[in-house]
C-alpha atoms as a PDB file:
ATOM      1  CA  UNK A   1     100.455  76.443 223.867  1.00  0.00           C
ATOM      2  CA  UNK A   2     103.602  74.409 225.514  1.00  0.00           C
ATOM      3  CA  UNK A   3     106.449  72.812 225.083  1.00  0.00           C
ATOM      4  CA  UNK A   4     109.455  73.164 222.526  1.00  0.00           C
ATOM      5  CA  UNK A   5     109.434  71.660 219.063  1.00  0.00           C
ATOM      6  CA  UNK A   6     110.616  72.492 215.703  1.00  0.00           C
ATOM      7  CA  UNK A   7     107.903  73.007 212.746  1.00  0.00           C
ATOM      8  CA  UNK A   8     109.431  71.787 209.721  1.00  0.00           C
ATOM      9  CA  UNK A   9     108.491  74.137 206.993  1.00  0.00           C
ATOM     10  CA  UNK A  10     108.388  72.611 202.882  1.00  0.00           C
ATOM     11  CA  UNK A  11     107.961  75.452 200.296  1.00  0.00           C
ATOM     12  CA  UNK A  12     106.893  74.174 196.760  1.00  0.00           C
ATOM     13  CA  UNK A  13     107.109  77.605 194.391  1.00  0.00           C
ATOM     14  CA  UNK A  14     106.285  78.034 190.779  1.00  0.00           C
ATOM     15  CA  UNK A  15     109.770  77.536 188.875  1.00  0.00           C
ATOM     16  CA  UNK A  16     108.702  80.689 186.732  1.00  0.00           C
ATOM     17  CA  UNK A  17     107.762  83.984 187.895  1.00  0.00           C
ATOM     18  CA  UNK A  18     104.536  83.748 185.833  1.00  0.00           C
ATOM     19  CA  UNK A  19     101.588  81.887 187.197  1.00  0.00           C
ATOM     20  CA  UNK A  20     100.975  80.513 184.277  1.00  0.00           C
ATOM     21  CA  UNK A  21     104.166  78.183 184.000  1.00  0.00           C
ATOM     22  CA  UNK A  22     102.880  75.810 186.506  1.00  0.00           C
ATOM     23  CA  UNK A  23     105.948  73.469 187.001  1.00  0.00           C
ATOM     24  CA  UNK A  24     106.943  73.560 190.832  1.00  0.00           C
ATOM     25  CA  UNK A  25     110.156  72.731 192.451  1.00  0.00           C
ATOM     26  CA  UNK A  26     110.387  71.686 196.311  1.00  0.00           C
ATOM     27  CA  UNK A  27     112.509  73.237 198.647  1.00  0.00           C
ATOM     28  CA  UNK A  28     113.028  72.100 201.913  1.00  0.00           C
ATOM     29  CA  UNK A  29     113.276  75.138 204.018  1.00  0.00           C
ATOM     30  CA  UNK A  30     115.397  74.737 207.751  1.00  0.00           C
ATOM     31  CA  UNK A  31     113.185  74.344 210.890  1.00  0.00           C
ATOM     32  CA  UNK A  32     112.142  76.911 213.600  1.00  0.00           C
ATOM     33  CA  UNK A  33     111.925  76.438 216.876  1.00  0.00           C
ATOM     34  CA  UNK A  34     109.431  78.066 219.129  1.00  0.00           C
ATOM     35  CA  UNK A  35     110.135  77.923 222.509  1.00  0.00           C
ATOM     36  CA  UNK A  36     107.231  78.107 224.808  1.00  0.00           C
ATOM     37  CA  UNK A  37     107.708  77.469 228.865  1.00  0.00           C
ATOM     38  CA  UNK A  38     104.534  76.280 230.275  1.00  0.00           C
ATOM     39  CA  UNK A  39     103.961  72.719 231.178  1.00  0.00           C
ATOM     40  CA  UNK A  40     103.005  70.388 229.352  1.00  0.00           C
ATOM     41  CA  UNK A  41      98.958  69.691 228.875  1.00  0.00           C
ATOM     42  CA  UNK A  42      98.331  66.306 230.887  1.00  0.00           C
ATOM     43  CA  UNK A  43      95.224  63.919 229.606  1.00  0.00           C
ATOM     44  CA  UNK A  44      93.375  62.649 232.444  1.00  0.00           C
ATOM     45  CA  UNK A  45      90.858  59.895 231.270  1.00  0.00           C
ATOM     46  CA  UNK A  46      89.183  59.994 234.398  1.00  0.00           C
ATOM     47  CA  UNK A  47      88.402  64.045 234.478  1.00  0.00           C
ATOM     48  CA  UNK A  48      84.796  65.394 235.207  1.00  0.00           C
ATOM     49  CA  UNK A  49      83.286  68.764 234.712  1.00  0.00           C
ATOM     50  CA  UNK A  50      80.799  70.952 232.957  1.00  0.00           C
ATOM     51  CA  UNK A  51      79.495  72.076 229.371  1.00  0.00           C
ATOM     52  CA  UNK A  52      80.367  75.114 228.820  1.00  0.00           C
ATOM     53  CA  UNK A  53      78.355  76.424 225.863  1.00  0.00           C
ATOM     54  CA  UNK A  54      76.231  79.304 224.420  1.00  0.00           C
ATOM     55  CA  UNK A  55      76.327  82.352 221.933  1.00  0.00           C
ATOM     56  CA  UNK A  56      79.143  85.129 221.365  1.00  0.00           C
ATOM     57  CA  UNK A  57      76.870  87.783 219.826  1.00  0.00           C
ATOM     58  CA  UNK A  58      78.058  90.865 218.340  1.00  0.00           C
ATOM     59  CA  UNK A  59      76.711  94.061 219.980  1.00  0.00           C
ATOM     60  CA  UNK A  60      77.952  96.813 217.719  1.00  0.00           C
ATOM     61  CA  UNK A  61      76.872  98.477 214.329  1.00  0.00           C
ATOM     62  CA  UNK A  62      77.159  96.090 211.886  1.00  0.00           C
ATOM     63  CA  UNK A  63      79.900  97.127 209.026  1.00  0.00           C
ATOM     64  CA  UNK A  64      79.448  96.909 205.378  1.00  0.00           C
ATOM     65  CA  UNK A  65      81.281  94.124 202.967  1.00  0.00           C
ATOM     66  CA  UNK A  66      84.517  95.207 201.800  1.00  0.00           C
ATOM     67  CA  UNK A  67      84.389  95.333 197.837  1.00  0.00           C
ATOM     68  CA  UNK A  68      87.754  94.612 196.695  1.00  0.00           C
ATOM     69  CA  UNK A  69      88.850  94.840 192.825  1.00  0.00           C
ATOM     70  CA  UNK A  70      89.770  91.412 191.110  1.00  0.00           C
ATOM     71  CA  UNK A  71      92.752  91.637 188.842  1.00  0.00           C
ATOM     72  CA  UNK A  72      93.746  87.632 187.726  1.00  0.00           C
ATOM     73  CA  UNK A  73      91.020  85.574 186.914  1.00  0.00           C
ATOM     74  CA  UNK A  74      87.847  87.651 186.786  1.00  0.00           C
ATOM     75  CA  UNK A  75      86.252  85.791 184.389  1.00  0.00           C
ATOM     76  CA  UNK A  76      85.644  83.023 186.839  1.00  0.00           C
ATOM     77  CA  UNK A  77      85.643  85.400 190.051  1.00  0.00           C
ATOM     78  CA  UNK A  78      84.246  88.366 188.697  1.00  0.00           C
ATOM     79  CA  UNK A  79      85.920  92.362 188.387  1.00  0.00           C
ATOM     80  CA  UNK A  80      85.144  92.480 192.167  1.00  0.00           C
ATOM     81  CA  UNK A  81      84.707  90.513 194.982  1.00  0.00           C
ATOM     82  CA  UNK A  82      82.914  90.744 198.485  1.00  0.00           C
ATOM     83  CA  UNK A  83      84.336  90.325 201.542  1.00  0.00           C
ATOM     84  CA  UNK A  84      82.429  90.193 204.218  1.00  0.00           C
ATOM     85  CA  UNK A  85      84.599  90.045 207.148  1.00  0.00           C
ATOM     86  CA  UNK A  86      82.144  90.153 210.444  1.00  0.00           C
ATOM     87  CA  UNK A  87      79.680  87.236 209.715  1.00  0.00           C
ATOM     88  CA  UNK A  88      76.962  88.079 211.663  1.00  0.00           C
ATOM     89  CA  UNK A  89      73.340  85.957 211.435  1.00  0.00           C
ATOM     90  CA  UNK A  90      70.800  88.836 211.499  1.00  0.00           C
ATOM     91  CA  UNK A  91      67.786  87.357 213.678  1.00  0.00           C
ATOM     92  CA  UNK A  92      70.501  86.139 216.589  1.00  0.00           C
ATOM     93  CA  UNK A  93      72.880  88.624 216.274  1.00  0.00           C
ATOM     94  CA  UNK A  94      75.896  85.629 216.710  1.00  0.00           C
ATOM     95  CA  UNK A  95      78.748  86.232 215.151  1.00  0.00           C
ATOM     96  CA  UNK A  96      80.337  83.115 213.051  1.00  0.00           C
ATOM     97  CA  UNK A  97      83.685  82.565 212.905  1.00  0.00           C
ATOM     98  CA  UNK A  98      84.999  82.841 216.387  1.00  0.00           C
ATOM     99  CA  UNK A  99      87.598  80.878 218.367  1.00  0.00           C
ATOM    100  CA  UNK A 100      86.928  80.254 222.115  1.00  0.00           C
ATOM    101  CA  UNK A 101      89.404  78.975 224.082  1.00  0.00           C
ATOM    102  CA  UNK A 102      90.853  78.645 227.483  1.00  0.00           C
ATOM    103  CA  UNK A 103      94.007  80.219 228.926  1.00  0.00           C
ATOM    104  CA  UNK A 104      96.146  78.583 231.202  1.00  0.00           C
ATOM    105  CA  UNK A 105      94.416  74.872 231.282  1.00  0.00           C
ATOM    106  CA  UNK A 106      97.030  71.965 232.303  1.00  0.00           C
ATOM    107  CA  UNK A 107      94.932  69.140 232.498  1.00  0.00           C
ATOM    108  CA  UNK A 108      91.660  67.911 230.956  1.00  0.00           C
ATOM    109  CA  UNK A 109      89.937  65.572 228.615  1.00  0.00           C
ATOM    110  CA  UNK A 110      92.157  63.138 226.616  1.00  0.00           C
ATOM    111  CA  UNK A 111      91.748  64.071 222.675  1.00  0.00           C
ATOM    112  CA  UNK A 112      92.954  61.976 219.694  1.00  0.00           C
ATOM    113  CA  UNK A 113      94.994  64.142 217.410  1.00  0.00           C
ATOM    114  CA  UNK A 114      96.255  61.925 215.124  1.00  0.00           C
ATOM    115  CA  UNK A 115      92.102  61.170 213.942  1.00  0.00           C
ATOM    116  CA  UNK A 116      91.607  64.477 213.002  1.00  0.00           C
ATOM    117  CA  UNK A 117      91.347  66.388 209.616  1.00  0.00           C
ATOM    118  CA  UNK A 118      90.968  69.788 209.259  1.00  0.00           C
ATOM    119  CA  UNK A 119      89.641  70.779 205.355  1.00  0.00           C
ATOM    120  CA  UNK A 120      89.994  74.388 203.798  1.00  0.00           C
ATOM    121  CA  UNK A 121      88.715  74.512 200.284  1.00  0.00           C
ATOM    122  CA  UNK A 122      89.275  77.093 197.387  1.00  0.00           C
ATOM    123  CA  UNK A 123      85.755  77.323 196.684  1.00  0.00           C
ATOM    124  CA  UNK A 124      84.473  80.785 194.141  1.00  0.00           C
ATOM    125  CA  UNK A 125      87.686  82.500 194.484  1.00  0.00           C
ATOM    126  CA  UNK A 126      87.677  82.171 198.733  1.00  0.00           C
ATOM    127  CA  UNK A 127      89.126  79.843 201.382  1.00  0.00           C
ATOM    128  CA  UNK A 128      86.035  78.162 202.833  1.00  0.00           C
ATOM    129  CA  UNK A 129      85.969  78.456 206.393  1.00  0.00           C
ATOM    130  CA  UNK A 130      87.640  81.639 206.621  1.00  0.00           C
ATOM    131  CA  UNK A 131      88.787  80.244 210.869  1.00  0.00           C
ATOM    132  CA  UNK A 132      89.338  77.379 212.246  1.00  0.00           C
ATOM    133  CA  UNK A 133      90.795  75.545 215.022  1.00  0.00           C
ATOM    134  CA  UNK A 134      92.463  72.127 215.738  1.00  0.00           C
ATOM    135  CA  UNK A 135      95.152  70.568 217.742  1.00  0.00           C
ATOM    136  CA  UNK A 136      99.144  69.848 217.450  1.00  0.00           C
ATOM    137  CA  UNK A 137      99.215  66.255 215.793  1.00  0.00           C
ATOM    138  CA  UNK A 138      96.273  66.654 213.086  1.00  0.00           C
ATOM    139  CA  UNK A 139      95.995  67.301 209.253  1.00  0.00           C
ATOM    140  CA  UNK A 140      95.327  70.378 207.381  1.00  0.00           C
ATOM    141  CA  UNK A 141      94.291  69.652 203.928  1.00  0.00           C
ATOM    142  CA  UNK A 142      93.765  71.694 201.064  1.00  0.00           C
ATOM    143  CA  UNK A 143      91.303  71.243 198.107  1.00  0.00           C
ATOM    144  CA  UNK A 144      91.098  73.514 195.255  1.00  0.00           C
ATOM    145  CA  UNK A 145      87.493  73.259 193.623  1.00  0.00           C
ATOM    146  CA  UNK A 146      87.780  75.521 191.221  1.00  0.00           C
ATOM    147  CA  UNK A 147      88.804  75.834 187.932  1.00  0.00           C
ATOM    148  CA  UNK A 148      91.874  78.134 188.111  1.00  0.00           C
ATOM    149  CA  UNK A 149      94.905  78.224 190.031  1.00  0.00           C
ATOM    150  CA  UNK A 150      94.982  79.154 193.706  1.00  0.00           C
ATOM    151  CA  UNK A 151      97.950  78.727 196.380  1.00  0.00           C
ATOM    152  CA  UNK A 152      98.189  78.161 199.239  1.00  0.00           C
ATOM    153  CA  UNK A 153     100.575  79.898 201.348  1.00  0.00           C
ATOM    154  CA  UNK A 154     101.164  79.335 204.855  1.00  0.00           C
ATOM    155  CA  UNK A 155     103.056  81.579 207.780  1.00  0.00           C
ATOM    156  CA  UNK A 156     103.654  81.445 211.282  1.00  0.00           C
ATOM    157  CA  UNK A 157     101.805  84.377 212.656  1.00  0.00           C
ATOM    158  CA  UNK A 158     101.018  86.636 210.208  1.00  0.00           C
ATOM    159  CA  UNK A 159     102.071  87.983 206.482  1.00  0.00           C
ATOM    160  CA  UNK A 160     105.589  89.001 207.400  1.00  0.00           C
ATOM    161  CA  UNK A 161     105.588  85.665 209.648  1.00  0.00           C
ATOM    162  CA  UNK A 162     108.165  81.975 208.531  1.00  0.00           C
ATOM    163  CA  UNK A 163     106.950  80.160 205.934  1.00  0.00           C
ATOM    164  CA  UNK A 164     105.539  76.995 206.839  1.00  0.00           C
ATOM    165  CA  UNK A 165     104.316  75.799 203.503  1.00  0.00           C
ATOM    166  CA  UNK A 166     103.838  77.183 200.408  1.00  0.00           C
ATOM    167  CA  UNK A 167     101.960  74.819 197.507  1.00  0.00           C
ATOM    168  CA  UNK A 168     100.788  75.903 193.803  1.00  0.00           C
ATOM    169  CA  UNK A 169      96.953  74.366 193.345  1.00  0.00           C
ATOM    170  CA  UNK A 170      96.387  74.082 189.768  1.00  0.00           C
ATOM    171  CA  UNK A 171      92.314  73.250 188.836  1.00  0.00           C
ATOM    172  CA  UNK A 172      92.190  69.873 189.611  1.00  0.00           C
ATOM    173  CA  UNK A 173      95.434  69.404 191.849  1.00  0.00           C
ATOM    174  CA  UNK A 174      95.746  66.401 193.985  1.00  0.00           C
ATOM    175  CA  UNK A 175      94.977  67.607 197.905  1.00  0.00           C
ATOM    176  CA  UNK A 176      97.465  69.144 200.055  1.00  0.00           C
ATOM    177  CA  UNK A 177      98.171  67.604 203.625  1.00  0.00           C
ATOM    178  CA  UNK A 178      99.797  69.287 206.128  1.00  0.00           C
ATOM    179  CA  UNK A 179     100.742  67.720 209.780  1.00  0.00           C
ATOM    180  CA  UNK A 180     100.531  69.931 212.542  1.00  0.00           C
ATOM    181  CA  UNK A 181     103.489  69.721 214.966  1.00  0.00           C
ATOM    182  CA  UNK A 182     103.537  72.993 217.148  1.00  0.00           C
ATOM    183  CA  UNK A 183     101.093  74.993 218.597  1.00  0.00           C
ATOM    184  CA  UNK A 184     100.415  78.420 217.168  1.00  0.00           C
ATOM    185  CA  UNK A 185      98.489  80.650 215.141  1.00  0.00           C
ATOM    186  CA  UNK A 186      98.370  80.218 211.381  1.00  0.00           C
ATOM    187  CA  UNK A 187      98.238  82.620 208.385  1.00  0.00           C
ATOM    188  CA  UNK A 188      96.777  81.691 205.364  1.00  0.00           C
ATOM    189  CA  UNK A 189      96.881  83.031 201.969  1.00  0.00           C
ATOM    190  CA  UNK A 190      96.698  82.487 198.638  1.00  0.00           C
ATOM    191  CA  UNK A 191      99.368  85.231 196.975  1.00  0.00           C
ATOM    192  CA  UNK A 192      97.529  84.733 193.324  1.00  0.00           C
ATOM    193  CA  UNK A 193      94.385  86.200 194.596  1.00  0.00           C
ATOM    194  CA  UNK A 194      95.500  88.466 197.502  1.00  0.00           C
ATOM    195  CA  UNK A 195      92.231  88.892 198.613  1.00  0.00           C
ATOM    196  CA  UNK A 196      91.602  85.519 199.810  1.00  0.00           C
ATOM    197  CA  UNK A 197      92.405  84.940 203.242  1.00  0.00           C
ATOM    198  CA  UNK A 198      91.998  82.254 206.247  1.00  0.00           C
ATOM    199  CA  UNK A 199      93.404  81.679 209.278  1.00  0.00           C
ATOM    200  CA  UNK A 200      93.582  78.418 211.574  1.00  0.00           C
ATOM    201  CA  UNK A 201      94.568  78.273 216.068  1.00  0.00           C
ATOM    202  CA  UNK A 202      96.883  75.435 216.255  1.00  0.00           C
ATOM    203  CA  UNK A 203      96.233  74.317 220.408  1.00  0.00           C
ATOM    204  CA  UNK A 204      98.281  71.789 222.380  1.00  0.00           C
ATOM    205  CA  UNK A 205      94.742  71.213 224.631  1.00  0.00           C
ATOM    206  CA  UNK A 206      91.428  70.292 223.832  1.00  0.00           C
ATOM    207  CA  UNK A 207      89.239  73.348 225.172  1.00  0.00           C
ATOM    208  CA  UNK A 208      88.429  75.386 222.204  1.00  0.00           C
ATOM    209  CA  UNK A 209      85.673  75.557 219.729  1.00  0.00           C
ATOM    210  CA  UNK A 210      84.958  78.016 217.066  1.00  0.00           C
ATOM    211  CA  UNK A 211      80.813  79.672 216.463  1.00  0.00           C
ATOM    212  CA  UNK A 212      78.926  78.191 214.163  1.00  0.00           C
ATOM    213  CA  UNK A 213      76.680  80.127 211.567  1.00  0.00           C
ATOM    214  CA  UNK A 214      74.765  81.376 214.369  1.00  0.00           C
ATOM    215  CA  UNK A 215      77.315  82.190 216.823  1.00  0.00           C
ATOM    216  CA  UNK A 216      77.215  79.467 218.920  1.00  0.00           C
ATOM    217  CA  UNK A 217      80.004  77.326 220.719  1.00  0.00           C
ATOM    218  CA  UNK A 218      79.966  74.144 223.449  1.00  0.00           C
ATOM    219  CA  UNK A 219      83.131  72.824 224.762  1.00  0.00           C
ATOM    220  CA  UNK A 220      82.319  69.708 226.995  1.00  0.00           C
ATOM    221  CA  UNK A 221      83.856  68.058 230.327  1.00  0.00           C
ATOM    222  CA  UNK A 222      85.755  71.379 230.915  1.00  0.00           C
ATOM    223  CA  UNK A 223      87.508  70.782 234.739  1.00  0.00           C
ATOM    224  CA  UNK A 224      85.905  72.937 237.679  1.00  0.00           C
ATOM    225  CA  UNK A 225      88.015  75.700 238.269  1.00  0.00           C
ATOM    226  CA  UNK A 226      88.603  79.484 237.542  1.00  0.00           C
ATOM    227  CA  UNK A 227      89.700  80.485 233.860  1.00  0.00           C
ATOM    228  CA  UNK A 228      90.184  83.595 231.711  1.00  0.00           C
ATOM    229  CA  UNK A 229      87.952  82.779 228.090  1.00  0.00           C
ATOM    230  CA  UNK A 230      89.442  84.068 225.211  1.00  0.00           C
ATOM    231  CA  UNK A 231      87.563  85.470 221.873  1.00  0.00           C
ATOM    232  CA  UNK A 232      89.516  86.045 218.869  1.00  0.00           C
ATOM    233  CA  UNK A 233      88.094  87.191 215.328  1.00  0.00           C
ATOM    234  CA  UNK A 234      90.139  88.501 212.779  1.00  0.00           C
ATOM    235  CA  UNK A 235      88.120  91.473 212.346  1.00  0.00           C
ATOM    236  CA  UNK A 236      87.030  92.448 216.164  1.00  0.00           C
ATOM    237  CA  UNK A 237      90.955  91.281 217.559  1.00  0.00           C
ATOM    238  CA  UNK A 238      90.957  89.668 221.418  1.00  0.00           C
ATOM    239  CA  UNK A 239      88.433  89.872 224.161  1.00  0.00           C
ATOM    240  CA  UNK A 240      89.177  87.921 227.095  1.00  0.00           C
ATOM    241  CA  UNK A 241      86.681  86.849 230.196  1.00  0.00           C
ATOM    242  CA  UNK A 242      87.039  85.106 233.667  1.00  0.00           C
ATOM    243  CA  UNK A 243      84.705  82.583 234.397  1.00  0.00           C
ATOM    244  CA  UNK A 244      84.126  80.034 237.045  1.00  0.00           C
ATOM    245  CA  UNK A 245      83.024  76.228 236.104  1.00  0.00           C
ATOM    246  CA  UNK A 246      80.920  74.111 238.468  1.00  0.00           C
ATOM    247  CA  UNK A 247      82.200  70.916 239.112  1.00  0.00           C
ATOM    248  CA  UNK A 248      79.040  69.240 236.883  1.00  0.00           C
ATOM    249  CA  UNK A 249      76.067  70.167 234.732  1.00  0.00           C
ATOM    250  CA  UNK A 250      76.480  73.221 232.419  1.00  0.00           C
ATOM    251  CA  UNK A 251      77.380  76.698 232.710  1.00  0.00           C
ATOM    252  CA  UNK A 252      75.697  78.558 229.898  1.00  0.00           C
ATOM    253  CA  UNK A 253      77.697  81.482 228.628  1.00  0.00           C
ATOM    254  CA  UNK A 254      76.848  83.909 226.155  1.00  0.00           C
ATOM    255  CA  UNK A 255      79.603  86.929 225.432  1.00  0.00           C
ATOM    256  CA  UNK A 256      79.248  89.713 223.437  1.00  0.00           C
ATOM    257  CA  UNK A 257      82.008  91.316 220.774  1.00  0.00           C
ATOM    258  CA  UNK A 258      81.436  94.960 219.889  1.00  0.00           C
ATOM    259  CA  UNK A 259      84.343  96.416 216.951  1.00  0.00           C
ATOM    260  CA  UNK A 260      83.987  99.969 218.563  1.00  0.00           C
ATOM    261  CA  UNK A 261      85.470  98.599 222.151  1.00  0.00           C
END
């Protein structure tokens, strides 16, 4: 994650303290730089290397859904809600929802930024997918499918982190774009419902991918080399791997997550 550029961050706030006075007034908020010292990533058309794909499966005892009390909106969410934080799929033990990614990679695969869309819907009182991943230069949007208010509220880091955008989502709202400038990691919230939560890896490089429903991952044409792999889930935290790519072929590479390590 390189380079130093400003994220510009737009708040749009409810002009009343009560969610149910909808009007919203914008307020352009002042920019923050993040300063990051490692070289730019350099596209080389011409690059060959290996798939590196397979499974991160989770290893340890699997833990219970959180039940969480609703208190706005139960009618449509119900008096309590599930959240089931580790997403594991019980006959292949992979667990969904993780982000893969290399450390340290300068040059690679070109990748088109400005093509790609990243969607996170309000969808039964949750942000559907709970992770995701994409690159500086593409387009977070934000749908709200139900039929009550959500918002989405977006900081630099974490909870306590700079606001990067913060947008009321009546039922029925028009969708919310967002264009990704810097590279970072994204919290995401909507502060009506505090139990709804998502998260998205901004990367200024293409190698990343995050596990499907059954835990698997591929990233293609990754350069032959040494690396350190990284795992992140927002439950299990940071695992990190060295590996060694061929210069062709595949390298198949299942990892395991375990909450108790």
């Amino acid at each position: 994650m390189r380079g130093t550029r400003a994220m510009g961050a737009i708040m749009i706030r409810p002009a009343s303290r009560m969610w149910n006075e909808v009007l919203a007034s914008v307020l352009v908020v002042g920019s923050l730089t993040v300063v990051q010292t490692a070289p730019a990533y350099e596209a080389d058309p011409a690059v060959v290397g290996a798939t590196v794909s397979g499974r991160v499966i989770f290893t340890g005892s699997l833990p219970n859904p959180d039940r969480v009390p609703v208190y706005r909106d139960s009618q449509f969410c119900g008096e309590s809600i599930s959240i089931d934080r580790v997403q594991v799929d019980r006959s292949s033990r992979g667990i969904e929802g993780v982000v893969i990614s290399l450390e340290g990679i300068e040059k690679g695969k070109p990748f088109l930024p400005n093509k790609t869309i990243i969607t996170f819907e309000n969808r039964t009182c949750r942000f559907v997918p709970r992770a995701n991943a994409t690159v500086v230069g593409s387009t977070l949007e934000f749908r709200n499918n139900d039929p009550i208010l959500h918002n989405t509220h977006i900081r630099i880091q974490n909870r306590s982190g700079p606001t990067v955008i913060n947008v009321v989502q009546p039922a029925g709202a028009d969708v919310i774009r967002k264009l990704m400038r810097t590279a970072g990691f994204l919290d995401i919230r909507c502060d009506a419902h505090p139990f709804m939560r998502a998260s998205i890896h901004v990367f200024d490089h293409p190698y990343f991918a995050v596990t499907d429903t059954t835990g698997r991952y591929e990233m293609p044409l990754v350069p032959p080399g040494s690396y350190r792999i990284r795992m992140w889930h927002e439950t299990v935290g940071v695992r990190t791997k060295t590996i060694t790519v061929p210069a062709s072929g595949s390298l198949a590479l299942d990892l395991e997550l375990n909450q108790e390590e």
